[in-house]
N, C-alpha and C. Protein backbone atom coordinates (compact mmCIF):
# COMPACT_ATOMS: atom_id res chain seq x y z
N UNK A 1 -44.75 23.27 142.41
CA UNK A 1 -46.05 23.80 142.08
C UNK A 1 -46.25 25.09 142.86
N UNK A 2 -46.82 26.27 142.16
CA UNK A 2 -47.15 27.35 142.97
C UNK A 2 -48.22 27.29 143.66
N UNK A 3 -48.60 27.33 144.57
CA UNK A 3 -49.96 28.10 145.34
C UNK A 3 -50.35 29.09 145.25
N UNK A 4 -51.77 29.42 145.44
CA UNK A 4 -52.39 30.73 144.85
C UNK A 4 -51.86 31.50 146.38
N UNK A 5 -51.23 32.57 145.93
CA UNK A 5 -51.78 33.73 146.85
C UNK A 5 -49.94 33.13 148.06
N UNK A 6 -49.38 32.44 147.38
CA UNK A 6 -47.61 32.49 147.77
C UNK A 6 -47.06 33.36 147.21
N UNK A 7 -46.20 33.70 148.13
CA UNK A 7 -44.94 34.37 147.28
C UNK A 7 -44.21 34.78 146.19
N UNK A 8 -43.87 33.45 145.49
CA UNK A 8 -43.70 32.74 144.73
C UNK A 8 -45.06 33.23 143.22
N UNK A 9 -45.80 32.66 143.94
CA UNK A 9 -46.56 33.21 142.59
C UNK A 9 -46.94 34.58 142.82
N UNK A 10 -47.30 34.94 143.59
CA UNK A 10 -47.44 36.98 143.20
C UNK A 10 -45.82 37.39 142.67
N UNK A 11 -44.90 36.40 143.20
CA UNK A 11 -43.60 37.29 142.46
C UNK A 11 -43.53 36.80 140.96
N UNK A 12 -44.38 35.86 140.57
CA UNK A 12 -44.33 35.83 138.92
C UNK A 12 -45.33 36.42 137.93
N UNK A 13 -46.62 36.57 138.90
CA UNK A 13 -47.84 37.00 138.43
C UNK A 13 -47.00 38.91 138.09
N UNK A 14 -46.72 39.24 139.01
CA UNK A 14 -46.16 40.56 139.18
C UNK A 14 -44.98 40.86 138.12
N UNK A 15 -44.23 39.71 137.66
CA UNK A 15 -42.97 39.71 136.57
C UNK A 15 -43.68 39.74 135.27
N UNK A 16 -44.94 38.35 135.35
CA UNK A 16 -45.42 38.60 133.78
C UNK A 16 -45.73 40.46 133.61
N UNK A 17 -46.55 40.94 134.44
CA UNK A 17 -46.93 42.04 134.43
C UNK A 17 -46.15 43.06 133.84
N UNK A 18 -45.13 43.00 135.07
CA UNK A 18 -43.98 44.41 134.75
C UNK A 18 -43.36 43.87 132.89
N UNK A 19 -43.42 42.11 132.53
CA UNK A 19 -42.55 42.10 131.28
C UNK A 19 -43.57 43.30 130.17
N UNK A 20 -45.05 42.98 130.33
CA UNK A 20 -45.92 43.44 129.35
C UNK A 20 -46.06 44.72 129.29
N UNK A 21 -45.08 45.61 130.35
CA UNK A 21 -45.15 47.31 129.96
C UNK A 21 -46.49 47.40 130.09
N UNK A 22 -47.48 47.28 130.82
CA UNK A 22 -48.70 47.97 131.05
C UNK A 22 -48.60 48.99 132.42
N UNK A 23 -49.34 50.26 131.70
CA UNK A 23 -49.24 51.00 133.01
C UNK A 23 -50.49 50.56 133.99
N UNK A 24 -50.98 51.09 135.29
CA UNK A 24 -51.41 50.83 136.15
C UNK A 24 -53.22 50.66 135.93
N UNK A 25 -53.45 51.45 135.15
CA UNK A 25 -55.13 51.65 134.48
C UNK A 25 -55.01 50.73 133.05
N UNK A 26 -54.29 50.43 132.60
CA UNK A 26 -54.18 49.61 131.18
C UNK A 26 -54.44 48.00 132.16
N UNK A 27 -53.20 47.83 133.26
CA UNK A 27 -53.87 46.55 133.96
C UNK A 27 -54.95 46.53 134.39
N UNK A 28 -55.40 47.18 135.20
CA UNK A 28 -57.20 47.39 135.98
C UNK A 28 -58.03 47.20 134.94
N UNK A 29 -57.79 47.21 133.62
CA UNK A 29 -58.64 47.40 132.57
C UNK A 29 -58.29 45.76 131.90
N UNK A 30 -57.30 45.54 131.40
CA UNK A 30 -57.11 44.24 131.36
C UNK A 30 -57.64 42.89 132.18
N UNK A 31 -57.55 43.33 133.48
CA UNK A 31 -57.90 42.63 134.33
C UNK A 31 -59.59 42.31 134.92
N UNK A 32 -59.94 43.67 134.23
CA UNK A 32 -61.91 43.43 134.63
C UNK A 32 -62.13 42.95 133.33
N UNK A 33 -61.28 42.98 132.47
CA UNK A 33 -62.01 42.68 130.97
C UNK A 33 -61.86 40.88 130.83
N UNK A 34 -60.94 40.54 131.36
CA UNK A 34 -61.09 38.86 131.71
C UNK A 34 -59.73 38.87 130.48
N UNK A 35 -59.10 39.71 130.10
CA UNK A 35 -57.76 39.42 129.02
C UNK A 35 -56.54 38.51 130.04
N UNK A 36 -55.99 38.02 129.60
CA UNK A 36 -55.03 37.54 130.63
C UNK A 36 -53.49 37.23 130.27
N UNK A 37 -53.52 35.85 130.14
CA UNK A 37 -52.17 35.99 130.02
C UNK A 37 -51.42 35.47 128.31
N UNK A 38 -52.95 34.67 128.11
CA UNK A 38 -52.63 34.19 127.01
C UNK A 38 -52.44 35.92 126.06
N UNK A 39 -53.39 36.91 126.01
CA UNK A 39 -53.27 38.08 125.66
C UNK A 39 -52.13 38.65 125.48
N UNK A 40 -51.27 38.64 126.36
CA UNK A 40 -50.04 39.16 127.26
C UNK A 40 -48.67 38.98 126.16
N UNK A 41 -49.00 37.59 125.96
CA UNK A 41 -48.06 36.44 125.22
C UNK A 41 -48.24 37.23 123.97
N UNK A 42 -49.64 36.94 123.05
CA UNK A 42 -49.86 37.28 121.73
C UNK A 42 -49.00 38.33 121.59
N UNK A 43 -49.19 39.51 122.04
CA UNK A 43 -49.01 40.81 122.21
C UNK A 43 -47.24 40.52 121.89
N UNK A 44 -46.43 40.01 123.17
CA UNK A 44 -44.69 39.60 122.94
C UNK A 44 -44.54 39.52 121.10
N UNK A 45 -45.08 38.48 121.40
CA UNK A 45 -45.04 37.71 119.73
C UNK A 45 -45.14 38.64 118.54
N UNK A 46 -46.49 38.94 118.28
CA UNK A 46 -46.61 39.80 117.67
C UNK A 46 -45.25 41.11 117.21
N UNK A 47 -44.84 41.74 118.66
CA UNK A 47 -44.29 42.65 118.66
C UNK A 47 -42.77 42.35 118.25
N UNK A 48 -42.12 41.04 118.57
CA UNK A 48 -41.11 40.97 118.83
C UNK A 48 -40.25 40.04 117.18
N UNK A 49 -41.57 39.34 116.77
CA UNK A 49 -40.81 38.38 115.44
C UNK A 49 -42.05 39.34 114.32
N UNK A 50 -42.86 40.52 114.39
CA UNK A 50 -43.50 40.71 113.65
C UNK A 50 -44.29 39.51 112.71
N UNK A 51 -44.72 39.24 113.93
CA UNK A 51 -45.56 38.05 113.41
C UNK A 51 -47.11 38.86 112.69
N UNK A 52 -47.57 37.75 111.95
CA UNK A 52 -48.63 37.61 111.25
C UNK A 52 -50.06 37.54 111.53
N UNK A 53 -49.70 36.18 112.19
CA UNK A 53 -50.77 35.26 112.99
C UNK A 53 -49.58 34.47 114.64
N UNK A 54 -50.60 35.00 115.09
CA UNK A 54 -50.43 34.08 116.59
C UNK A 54 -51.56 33.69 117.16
N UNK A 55 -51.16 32.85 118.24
CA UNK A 55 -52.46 32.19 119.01
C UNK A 55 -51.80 31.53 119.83
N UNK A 56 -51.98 32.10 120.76
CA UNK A 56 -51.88 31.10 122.46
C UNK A 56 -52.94 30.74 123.20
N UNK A 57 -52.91 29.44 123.75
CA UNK A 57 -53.91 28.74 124.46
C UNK A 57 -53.41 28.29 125.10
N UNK A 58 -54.48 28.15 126.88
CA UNK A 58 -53.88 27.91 127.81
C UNK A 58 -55.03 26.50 127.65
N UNK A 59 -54.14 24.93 127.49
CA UNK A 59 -54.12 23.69 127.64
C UNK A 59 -54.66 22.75 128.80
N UNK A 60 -53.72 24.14 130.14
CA UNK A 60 -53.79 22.89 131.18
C UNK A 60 -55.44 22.77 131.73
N UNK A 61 -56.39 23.34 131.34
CA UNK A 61 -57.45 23.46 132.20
C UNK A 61 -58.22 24.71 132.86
N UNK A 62 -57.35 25.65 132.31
CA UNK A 62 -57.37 26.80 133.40
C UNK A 62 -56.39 27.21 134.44
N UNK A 63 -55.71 26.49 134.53
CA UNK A 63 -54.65 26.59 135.66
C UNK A 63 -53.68 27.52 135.01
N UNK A 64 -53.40 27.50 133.83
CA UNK A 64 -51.99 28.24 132.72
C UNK A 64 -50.52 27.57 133.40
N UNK A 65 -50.30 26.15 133.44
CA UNK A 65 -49.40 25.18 133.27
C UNK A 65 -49.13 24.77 132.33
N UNK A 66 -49.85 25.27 131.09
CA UNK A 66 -49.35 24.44 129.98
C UNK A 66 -49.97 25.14 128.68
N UNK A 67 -49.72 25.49 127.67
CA UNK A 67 -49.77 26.54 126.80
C UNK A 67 -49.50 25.98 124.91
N UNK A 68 -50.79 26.06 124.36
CA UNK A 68 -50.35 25.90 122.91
C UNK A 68 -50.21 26.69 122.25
N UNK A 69 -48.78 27.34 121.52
CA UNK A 69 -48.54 28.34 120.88
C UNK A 69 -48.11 28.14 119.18
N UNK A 70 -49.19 29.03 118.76
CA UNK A 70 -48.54 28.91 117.31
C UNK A 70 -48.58 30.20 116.75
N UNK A 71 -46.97 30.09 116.16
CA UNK A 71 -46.84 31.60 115.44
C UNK A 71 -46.52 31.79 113.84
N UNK A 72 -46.85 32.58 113.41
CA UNK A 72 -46.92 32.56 111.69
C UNK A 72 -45.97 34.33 111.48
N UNK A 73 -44.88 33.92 111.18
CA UNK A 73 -44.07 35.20 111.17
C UNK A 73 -42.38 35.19 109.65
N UNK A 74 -42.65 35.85 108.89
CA UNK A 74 -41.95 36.33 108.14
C UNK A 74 -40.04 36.05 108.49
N UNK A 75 -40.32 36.73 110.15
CA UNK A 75 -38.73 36.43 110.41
C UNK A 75 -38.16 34.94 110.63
N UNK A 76 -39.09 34.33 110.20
CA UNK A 76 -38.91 32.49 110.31
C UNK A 76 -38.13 32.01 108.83
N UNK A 77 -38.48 32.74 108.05
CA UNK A 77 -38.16 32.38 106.36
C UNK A 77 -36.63 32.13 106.34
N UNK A 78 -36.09 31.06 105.95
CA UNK A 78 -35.33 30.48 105.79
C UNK A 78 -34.59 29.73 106.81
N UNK A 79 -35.11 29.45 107.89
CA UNK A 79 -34.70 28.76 109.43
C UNK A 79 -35.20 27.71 109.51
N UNK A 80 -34.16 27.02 110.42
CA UNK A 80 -34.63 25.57 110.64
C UNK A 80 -35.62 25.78 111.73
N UNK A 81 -36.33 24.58 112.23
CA UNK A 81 -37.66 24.55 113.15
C UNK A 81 -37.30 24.84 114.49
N UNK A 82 -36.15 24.33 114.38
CA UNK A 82 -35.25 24.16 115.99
C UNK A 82 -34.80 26.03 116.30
N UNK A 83 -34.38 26.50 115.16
CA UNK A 83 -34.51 27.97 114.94
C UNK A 83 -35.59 29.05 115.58
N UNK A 84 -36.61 28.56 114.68
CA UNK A 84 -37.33 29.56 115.10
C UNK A 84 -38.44 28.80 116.26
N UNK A 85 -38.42 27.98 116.63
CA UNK A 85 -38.65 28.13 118.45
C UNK A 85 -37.93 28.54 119.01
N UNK A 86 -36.35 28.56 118.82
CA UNK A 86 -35.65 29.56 119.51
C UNK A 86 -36.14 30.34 119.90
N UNK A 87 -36.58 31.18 118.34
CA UNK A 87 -37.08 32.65 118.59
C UNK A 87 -38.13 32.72 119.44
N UNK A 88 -38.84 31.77 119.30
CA UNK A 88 -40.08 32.42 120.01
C UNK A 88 -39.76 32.03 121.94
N UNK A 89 -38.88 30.99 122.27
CA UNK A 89 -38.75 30.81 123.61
C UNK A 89 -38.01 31.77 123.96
N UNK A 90 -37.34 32.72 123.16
CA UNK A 90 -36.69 33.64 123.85
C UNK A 90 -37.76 34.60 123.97
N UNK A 91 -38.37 35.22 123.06
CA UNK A 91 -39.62 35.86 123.76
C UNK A 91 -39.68 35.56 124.66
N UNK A 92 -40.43 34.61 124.94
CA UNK A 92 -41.57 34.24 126.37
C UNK A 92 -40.44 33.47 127.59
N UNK A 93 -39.54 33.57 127.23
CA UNK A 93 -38.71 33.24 128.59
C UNK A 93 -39.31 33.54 130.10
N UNK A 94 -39.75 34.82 130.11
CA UNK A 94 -39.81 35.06 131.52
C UNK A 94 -41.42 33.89 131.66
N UNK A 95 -41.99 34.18 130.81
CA UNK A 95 -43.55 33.66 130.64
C UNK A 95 -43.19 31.74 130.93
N UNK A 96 -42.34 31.21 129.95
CA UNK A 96 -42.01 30.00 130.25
C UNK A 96 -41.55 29.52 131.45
N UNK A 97 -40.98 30.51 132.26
CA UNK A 97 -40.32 29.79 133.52
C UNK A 97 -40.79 29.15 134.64
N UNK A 98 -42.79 29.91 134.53
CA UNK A 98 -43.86 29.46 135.50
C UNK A 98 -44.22 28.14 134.76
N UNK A 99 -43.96 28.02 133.47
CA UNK A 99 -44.94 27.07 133.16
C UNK A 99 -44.36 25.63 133.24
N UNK A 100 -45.95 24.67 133.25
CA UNK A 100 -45.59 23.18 133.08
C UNK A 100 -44.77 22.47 131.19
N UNK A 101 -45.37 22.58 130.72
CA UNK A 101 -45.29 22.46 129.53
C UNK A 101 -45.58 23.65 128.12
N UNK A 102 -44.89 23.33 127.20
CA UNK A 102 -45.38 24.59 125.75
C UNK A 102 -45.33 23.15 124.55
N UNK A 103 -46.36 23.52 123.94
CA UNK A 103 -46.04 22.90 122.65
C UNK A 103 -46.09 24.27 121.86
N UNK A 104 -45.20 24.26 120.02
CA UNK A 104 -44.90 24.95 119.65
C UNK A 104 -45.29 24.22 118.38
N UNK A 105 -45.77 25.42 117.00
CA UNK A 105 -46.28 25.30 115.93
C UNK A 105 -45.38 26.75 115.32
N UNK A 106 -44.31 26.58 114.15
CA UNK A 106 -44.85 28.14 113.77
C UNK A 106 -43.75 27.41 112.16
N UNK A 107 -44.51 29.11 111.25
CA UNK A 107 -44.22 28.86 109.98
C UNK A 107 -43.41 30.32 109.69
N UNK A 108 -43.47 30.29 108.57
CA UNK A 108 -43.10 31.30 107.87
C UNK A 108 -44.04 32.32 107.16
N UNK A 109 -45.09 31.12 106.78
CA UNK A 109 -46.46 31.39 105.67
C UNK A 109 -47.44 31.08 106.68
């Protein structure tokens, strides 16, 4: 488990960051606006399977241990299920490595 304000977690809080390519005023701005991480994620998704529809939710409570993701993306069409979670855990790899749990939803349509 991380602790707030360890090592450990500023060195992941700091990784999600650097993965999302935000420059230094795009975070300050992100960050007073209350966007976070679920944001962060959409954004991967979106960009990476030209998705449709996405939606991430953070499950655990507030803590972001645990995450419901569902993605609706074109590059899914003709793949098995086991497939295209692939796709999408390779996205969020760096994002998955803090976390407790992901459940996963995604289509084609």
């Amino acid at each position: 488990m991380l602790r707030a304000g360890s090592a450990l977690a500023r060195t992941s809080w700091a990784s999600g960051m650097r993965s999302a390519r935000l420059s230094f005023p795009q975070l300050l701005q992100r960050l007073s606006t209350g966007e976070g991480k679920e944001q962060m994620m959409e954004e991967k998704l979106q960009k990476a399977l030209a998705a449709t529809a996405v939606s991430v939710k953070d499950i655990s409570g507030g803590c972001g241990s645990m995450y419901a993701v569902e993605v609706v993306s074109p590059e899914f069409a003709g793949k098995k299920l086991v497939q295209q979670h692939k796709m999408v855990t390779e996205v969020l790899k760096e994002d998955i490595s803090d976390m407790h749990g992901l459940t996963l939803k995604t289509s084609a349509k």
